[in-house]
Structure formats: structure tokens, C-alpha cells
N, C-alpha and C. Protein backbone atom coordinates (compact mmCIF):
# COMPACT_ATOMS: atom_id res chain seq x y z
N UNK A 1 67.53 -61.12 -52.86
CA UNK A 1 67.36 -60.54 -54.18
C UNK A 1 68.00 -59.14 -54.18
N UNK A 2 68.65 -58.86 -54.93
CA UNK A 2 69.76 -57.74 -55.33
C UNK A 2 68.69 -56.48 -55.48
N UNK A 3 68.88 -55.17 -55.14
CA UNK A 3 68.18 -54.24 -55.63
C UNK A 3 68.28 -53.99 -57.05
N UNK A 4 66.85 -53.80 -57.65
CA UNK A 4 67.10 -53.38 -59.08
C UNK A 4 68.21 -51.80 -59.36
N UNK A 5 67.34 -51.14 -58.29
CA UNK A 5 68.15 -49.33 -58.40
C UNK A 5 67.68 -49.31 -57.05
N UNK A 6 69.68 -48.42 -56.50
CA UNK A 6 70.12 -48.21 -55.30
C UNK A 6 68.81 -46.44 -55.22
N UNK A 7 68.94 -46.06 -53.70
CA UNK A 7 68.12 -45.12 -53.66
C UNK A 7 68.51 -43.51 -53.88
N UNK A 8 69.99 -43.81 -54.48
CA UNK A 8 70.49 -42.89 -55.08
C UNK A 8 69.79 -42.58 -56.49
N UNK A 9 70.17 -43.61 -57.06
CA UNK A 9 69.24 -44.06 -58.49
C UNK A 9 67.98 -43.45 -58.84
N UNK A 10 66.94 -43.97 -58.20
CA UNK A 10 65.68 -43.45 -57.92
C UNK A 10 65.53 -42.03 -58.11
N UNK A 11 66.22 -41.31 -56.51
CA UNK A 11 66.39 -40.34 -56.49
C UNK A 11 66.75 -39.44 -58.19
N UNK A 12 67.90 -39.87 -58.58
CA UNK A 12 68.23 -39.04 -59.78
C UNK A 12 67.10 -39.11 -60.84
N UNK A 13 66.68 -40.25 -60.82
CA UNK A 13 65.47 -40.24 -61.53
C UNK A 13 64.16 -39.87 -61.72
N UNK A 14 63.41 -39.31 -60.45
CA UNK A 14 62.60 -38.39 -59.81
C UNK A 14 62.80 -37.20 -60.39
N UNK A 15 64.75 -36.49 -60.13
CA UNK A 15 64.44 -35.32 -60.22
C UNK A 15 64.75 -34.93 -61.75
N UNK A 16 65.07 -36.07 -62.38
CA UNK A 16 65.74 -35.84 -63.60
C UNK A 16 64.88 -34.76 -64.37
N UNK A 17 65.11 -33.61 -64.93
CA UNK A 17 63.94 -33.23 -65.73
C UNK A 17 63.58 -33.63 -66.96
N UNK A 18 62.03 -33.34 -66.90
CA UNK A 18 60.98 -34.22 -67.58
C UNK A 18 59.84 -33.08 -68.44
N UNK A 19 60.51 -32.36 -69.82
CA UNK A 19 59.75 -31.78 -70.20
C UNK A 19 58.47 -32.21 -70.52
N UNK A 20 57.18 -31.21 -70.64
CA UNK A 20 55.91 -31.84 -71.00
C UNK A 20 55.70 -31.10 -72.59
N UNK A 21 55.10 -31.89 -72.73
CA UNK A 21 55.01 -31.28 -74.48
C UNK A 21 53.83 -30.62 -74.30
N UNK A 22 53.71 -29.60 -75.18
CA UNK A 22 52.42 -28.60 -74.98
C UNK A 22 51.12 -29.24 -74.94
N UNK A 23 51.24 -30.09 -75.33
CA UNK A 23 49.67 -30.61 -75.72
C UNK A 23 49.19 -31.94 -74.46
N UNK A 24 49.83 -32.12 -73.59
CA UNK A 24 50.21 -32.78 -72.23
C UNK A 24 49.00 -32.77 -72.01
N UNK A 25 47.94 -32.01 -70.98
CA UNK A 25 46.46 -32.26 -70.84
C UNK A 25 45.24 -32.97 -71.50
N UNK A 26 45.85 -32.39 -72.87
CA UNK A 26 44.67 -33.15 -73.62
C UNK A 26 44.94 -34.42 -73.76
N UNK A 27 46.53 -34.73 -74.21
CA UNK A 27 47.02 -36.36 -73.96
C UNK A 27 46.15 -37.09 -73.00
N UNK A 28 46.17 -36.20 -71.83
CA UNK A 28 46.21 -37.11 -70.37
C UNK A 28 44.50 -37.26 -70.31
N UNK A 29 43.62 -37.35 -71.08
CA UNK A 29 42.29 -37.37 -70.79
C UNK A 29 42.22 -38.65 -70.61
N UNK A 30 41.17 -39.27 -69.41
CA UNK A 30 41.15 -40.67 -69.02
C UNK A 30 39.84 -40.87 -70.57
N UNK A 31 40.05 -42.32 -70.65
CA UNK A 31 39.32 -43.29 -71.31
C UNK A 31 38.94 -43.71 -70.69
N UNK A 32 37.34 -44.32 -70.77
CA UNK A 32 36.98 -45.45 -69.92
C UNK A 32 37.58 -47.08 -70.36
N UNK A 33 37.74 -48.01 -69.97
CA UNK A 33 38.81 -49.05 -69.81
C UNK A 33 37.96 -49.77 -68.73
N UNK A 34 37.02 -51.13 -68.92
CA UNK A 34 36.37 -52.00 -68.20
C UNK A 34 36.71 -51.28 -66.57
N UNK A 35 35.62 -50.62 -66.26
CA UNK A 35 35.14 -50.02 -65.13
C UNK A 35 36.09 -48.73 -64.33
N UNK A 36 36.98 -48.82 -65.12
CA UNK A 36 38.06 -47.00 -64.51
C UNK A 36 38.49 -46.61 -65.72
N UNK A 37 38.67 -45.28 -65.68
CA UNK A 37 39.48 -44.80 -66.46
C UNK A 37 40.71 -44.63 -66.60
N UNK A 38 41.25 -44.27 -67.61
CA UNK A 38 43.13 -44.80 -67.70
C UNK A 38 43.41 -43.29 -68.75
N UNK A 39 44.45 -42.77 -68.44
CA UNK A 39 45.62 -42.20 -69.35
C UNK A 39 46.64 -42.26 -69.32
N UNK A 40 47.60 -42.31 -70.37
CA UNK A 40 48.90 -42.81 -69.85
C UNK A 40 49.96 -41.96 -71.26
N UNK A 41 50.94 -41.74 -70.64
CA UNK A 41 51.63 -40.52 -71.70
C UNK A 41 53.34 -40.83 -71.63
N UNK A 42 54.02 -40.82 -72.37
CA UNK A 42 55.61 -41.56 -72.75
C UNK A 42 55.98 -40.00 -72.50
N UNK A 43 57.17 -40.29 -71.78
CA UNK A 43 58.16 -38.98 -71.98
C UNK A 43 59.70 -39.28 -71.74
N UNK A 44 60.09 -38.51 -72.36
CA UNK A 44 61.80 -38.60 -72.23
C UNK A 44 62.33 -37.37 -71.38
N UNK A 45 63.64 -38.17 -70.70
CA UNK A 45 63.87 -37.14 -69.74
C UNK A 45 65.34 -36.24 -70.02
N UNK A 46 65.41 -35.28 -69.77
CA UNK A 46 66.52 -34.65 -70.23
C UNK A 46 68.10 -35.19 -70.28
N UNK A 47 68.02 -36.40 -69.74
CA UNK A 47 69.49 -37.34 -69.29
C UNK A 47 68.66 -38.25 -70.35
N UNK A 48 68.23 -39.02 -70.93
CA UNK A 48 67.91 -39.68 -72.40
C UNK A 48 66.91 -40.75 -71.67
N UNK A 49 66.30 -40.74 -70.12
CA UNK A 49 65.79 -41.66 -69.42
C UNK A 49 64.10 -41.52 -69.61
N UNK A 50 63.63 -42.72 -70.34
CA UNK A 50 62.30 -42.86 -70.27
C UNK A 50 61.39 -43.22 -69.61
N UNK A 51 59.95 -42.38 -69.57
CA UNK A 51 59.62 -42.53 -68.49
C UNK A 51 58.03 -42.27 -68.73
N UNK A 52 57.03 -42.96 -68.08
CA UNK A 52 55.47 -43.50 -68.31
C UNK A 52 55.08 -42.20 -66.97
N UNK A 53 53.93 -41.50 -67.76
CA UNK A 53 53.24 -40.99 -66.51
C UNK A 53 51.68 -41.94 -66.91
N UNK A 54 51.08 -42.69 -65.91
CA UNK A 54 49.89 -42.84 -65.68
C UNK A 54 48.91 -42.76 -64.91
N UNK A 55 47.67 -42.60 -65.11
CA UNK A 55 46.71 -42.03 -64.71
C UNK A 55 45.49 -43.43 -64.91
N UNK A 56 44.64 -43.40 -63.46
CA UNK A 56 44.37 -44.22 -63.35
C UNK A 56 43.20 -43.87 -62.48
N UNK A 57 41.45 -43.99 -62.48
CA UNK A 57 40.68 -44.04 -61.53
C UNK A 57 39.68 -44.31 -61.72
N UNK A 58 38.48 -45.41 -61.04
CA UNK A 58 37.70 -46.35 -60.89
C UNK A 58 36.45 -45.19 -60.96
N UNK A 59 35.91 -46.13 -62.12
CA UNK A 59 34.57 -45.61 -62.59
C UNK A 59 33.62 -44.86 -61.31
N UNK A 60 33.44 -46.17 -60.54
CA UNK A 60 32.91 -46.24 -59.18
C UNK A 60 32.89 -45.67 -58.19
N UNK A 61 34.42 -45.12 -57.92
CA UNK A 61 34.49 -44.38 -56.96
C UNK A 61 35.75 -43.67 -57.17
N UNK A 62 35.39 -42.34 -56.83
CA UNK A 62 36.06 -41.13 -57.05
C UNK A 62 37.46 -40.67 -56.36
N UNK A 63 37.80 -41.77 -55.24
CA UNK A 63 38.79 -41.98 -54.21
C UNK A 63 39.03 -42.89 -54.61
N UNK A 64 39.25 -43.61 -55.46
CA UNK A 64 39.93 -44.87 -55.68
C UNK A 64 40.86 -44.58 -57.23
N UNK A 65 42.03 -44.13 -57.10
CA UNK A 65 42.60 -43.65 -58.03
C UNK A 65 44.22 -43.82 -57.73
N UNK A 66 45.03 -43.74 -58.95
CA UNK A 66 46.35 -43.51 -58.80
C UNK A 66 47.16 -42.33 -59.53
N UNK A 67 47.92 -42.01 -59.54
CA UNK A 67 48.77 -41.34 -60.77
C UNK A 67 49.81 -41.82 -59.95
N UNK A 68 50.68 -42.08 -61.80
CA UNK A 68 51.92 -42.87 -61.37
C UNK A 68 53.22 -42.39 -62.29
N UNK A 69 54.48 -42.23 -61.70
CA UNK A 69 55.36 -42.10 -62.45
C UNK A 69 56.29 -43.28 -62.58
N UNK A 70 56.46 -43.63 -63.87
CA UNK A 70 57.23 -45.32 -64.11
C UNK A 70 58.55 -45.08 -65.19
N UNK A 71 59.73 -45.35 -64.78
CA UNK A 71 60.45 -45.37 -65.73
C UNK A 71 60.51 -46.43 -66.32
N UNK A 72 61.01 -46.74 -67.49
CA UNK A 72 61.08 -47.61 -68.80
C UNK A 72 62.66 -47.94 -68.46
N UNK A 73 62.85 -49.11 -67.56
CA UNK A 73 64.60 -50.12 -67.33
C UNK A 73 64.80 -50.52 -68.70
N UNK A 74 66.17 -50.00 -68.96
CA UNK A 74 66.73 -49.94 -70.34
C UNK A 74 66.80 -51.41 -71.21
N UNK A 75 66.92 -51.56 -72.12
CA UNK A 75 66.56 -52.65 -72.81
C UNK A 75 65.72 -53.38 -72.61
N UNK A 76 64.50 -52.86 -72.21
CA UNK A 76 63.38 -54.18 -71.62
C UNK A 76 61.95 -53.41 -71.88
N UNK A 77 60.80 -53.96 -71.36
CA UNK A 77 59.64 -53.52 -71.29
C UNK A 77 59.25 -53.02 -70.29
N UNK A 78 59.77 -53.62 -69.12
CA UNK A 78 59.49 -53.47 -67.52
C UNK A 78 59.27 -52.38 -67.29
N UNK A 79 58.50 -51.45 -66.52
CA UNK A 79 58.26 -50.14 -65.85
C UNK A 79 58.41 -50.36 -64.32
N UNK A 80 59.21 -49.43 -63.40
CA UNK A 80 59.68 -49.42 -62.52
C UNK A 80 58.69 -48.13 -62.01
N UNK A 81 58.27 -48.43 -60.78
CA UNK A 81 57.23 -47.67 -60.34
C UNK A 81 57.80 -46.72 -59.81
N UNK A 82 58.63 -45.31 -59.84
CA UNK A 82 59.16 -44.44 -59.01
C UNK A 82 58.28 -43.85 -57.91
N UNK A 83 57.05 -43.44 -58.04
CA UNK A 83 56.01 -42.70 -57.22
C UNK A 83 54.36 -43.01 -57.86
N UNK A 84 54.01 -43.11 -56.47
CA UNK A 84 52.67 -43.46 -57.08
C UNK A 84 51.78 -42.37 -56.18
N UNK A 85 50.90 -41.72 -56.44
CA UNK A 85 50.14 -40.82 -55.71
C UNK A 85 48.90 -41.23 -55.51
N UNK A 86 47.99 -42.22 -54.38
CA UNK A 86 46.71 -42.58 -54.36
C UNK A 86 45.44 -42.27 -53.45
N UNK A 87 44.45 -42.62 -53.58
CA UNK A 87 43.21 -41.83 -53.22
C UNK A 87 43.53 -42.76 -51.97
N UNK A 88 42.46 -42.21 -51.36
CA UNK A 88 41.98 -43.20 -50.48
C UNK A 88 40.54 -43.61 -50.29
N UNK A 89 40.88 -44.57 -50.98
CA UNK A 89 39.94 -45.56 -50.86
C UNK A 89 40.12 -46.86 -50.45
N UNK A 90 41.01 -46.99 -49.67
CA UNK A 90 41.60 -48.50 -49.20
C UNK A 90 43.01 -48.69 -47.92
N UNK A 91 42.95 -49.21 -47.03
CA UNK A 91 44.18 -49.12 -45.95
C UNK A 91 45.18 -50.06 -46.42
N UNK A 92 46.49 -48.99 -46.27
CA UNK A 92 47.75 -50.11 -46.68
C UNK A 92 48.44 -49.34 -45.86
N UNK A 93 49.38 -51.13 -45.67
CA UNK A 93 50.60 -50.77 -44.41
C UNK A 93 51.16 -51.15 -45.09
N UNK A 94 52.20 -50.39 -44.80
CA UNK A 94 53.81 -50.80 -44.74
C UNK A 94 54.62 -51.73 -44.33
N UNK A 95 54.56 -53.37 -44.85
CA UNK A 95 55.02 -54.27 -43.98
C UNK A 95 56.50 -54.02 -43.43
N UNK A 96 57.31 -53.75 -43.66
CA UNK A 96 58.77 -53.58 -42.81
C UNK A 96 58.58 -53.26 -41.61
N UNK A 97 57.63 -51.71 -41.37
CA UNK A 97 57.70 -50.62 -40.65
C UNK A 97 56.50 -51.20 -39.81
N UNK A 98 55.68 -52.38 -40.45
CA UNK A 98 54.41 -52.57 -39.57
C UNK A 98 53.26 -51.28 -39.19
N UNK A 99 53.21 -50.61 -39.98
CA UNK A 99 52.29 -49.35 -39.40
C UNK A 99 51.25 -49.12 -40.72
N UNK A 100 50.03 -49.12 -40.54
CA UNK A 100 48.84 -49.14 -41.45
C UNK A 100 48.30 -47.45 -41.75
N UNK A 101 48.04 -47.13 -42.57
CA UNK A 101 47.54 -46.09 -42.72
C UNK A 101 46.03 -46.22 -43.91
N UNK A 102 45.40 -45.11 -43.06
CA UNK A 102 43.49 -45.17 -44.43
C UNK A 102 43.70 -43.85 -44.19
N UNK A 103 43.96 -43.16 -45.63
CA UNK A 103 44.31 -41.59 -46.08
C UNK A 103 45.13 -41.77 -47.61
N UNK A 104 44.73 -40.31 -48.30
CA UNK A 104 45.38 -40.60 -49.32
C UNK A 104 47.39 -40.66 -48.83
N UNK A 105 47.46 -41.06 -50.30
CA UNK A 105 49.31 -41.53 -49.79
C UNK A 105 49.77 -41.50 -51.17
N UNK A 106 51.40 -41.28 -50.60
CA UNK A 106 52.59 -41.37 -51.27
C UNK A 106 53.25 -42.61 -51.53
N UNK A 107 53.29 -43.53 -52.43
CA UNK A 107 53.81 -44.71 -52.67
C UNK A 107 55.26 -43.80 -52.92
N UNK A 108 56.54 -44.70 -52.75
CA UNK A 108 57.69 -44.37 -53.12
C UNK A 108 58.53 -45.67 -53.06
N UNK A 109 59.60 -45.61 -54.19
CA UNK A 109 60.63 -47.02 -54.63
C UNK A 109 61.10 -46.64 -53.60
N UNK A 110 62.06 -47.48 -53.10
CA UNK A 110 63.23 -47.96 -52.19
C UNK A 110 63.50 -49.07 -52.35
N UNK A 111 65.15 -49.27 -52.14
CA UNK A 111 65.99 -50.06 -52.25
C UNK A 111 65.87 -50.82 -50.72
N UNK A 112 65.65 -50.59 -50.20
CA UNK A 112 65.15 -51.20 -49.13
C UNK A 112 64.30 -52.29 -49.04
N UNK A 113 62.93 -51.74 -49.78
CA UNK A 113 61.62 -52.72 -50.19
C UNK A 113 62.26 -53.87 -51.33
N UNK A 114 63.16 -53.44 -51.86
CA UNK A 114 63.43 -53.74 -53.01
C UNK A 114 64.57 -55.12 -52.59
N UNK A 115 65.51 -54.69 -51.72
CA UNK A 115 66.07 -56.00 -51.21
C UNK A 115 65.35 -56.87 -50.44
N UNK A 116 64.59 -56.25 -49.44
CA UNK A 116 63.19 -57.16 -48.75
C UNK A 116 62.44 -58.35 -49.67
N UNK A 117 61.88 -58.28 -51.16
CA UNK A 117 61.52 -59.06 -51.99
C UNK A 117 60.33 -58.31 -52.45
N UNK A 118 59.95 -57.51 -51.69
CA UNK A 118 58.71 -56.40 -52.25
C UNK A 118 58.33 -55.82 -53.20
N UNK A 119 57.61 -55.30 -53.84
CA UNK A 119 57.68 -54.57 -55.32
C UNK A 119 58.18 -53.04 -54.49
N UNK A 120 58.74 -52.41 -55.74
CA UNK A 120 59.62 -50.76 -55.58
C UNK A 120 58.81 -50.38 -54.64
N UNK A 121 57.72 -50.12 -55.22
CA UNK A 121 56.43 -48.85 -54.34
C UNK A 121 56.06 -49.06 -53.19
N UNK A 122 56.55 -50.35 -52.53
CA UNK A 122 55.39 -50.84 -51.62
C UNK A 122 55.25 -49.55 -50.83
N UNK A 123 56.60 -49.21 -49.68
CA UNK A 123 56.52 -47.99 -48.99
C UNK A 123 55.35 -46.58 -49.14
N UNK A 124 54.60 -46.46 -48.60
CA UNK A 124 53.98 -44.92 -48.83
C UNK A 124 53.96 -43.95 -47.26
N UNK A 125 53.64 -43.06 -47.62
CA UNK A 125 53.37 -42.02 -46.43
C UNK A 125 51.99 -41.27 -46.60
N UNK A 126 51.02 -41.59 -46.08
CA UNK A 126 49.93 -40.30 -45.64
C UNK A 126 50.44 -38.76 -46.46
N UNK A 127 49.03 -38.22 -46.84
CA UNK A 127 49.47 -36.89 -47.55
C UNK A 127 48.38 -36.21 -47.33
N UNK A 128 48.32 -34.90 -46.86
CA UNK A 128 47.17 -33.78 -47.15
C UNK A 128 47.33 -33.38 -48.44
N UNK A 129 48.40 -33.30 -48.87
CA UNK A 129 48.15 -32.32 -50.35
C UNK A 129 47.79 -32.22 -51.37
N UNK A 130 46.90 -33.42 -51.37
CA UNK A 130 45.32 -33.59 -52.53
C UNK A 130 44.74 -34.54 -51.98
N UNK A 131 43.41 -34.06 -52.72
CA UNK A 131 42.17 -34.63 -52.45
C UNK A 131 41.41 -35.24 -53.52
N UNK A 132 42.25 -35.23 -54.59
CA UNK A 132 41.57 -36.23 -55.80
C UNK A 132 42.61 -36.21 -56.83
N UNK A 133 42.22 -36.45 -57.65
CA UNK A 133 43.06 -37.55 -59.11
C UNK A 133 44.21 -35.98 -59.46
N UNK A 134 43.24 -34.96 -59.91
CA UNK A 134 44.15 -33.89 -60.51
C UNK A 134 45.33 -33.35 -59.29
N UNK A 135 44.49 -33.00 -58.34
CA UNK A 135 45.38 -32.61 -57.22
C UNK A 135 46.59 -33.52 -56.93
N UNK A 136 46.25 -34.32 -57.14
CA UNK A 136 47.52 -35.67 -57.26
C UNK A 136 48.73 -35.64 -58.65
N UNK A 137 47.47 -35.73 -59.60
CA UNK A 137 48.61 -35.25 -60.76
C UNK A 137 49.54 -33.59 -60.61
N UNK A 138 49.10 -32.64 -59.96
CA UNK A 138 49.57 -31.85 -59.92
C UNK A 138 50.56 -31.80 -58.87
N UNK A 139 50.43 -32.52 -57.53
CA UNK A 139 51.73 -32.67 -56.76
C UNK A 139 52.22 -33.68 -57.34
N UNK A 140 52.15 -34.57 -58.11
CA UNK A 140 53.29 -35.76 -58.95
C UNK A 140 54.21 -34.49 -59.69
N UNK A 141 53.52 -33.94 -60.80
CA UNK A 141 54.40 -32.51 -61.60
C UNK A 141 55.02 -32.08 -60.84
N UNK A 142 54.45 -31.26 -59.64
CA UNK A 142 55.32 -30.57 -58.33
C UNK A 142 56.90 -31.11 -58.28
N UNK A 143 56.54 -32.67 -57.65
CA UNK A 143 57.66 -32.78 -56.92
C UNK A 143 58.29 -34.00 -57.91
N UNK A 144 58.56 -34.11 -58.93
CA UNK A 144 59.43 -35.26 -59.62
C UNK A 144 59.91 -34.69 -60.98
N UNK A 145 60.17 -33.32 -61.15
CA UNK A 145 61.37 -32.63 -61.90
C UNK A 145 60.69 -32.38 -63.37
N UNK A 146 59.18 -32.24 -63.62
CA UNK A 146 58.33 -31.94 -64.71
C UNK A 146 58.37 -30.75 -64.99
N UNK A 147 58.92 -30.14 -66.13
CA UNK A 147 59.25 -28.59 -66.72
C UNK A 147 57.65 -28.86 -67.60
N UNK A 148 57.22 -27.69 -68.00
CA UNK A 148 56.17 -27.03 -69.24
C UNK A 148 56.72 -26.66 -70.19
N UNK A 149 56.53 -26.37 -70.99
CA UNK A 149 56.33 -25.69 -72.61
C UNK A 149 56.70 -24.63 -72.15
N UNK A 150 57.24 -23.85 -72.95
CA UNK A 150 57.74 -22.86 -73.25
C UNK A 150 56.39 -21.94 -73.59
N UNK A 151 55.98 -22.75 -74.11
CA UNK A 151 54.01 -22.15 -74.94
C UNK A 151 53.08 -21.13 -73.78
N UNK A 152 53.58 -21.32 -72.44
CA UNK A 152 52.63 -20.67 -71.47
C UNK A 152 51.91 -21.23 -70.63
N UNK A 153 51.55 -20.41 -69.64
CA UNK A 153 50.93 -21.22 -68.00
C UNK A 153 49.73 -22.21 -68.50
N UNK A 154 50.19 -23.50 -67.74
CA UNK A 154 48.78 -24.37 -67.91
C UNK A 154 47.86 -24.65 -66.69
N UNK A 155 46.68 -25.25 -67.00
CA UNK A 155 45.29 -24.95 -66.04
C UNK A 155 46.16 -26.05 -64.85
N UNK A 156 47.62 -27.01 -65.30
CA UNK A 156 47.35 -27.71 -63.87
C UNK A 156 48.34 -27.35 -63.30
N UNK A 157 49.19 -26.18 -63.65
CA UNK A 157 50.02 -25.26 -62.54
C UNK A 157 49.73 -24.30 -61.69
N UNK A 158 48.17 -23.86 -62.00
CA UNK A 158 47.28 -22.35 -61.75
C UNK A 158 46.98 -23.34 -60.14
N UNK A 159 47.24 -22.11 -59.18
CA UNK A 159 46.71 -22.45 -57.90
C UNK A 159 45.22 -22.54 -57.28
N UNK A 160 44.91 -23.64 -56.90
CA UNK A 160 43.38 -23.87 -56.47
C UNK A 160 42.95 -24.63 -58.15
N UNK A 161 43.56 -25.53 -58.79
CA UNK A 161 42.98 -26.80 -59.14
C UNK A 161 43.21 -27.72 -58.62
């Protein structure tokens, strides 16, 4: 099976920038949604590329969560999982690489997984750099090319949320 997007691709798409519209937080408030909560917010990226941020975490337990960045593959419905940021609440390996990890993690596309027959994300890596849903949403903003408003500093750029 052909890769959907080479890991060049991806890449440009990560860093593409991704203004947030001022009102971004309050958008992103989870709903409850049969036993987790969900938010989920459309954005366009400065190259005309669309793109899903969602938010995702289980009523139940407070480590069992995602935030996800998904672009919108052109003429279609499909969302392509670029990065997924998750709790830990569950061990996943990496089948290629054979190596298991129980810690929160970095899901990431590759063209790799992607010729294998795998879904984009399968790949992740272990992460210290959050410890729950926001801290996650805030290294997703960090590192995948998310500008602010012009409007002024928001509560999930301020250090120590």
C-alpha cells in the first residue's frame, strides 16, 4: 500500500502555521459525550491546509486522554492523524520497532507506518513534558506551528499550566 503523505509532507504540515482565533479556549471546552469528554475546533493553515485540533478524555479516568492534530486530505472527509499527544493510561508498542512503552507519549504519522499497512500514528515515543490533557494541549501548540491572536497572552502559553 502506497503512502498516503511522504514524511516530508507531514513534516510541512506540522509546521505549517496555524493561527488560533481569539476565542480558541473557550471553543476548546470538553462536552461530556457517552462517558469522555470531547472538543474539537476547525482551523486553516496559512498555506490554505485544513486542519482538526481534538481534544479528547475519559470521564473515568484522568490519564486516559488524547489531543490530536488531524489534517482534512483534500477533497474528502478523511482526517489524517499528524500527532497525537496521550495520557497514560494504557501500554502501546510500536510494532515495527517491537519495543512497548506505559508512559504518556507522542503518537506521530510516518510514511513508514504508512507503507507497513498501519494507520499514520501508530509510531509514538515516551514524553515527560506533560502530565495531563492541558499540558498536552499546550506542547501540541508548542511544537506543530500554532500562532495566537494578535489580542494578547493566553492562560495556555503562561508557564506552569
Amino acid at each position: 500500500m502506497p503512502a498516503i503523505l511522504t514524511d516530508v509532507d507531514i513534516q510541512r504540515l506540522i509546521m505549517e502555521e496555524k493561527p488560533l482565533p481569539s476565542d480558541f479556549e473557550k471553543r476548546l471546552q470538553m462536552k461530556l459525550k457517552r462517558g469522555h469528554k470531547e472538543a474539537e475546533l476547525d482551523l486553516k493553515g496559512t498555506n490554505g491546509s485544513e486542519f482538526r485540533l481534538i481534544l479528547r478524555q475519559s470521564e473515568f479516568n484522568s490519564l486516559d486522554f488524547s489531543v490530536i492534530l488531524a489534517y482534512r486530505m483534500p477533497y474528502s472527509n478523511q482526517l489524517f492523524r499528524l500527532r497525537r499527544y496521550n495520557g497514560k493510561s494504557h501500554e502501546h508498542t510500536n510494532k515495527l520497532e517491537g519495543t512497548t512503552l506505559f508512559d504518556f507519549h507522542i503518537h506521530q504519522a510516518t510514511e513508514r507506518y504508512q507503507d507497513s499497512g498501519f494507520r499514520e500514528d501508530t509510531f509514538a515515543e515516551p514524553t515527560q513534558r506533560f502530565g495531563d490533557v492541558h499540558g498536552a494541549l499546550q506542547a501540541l501548540l508548542q511544537d506543530c506551528g500554532f500562532t495566537k491572536s494578535s489580542s494578547g497572552q493566553t492562560t495556555l502559553f503562561d508557564e506552569g499550566t
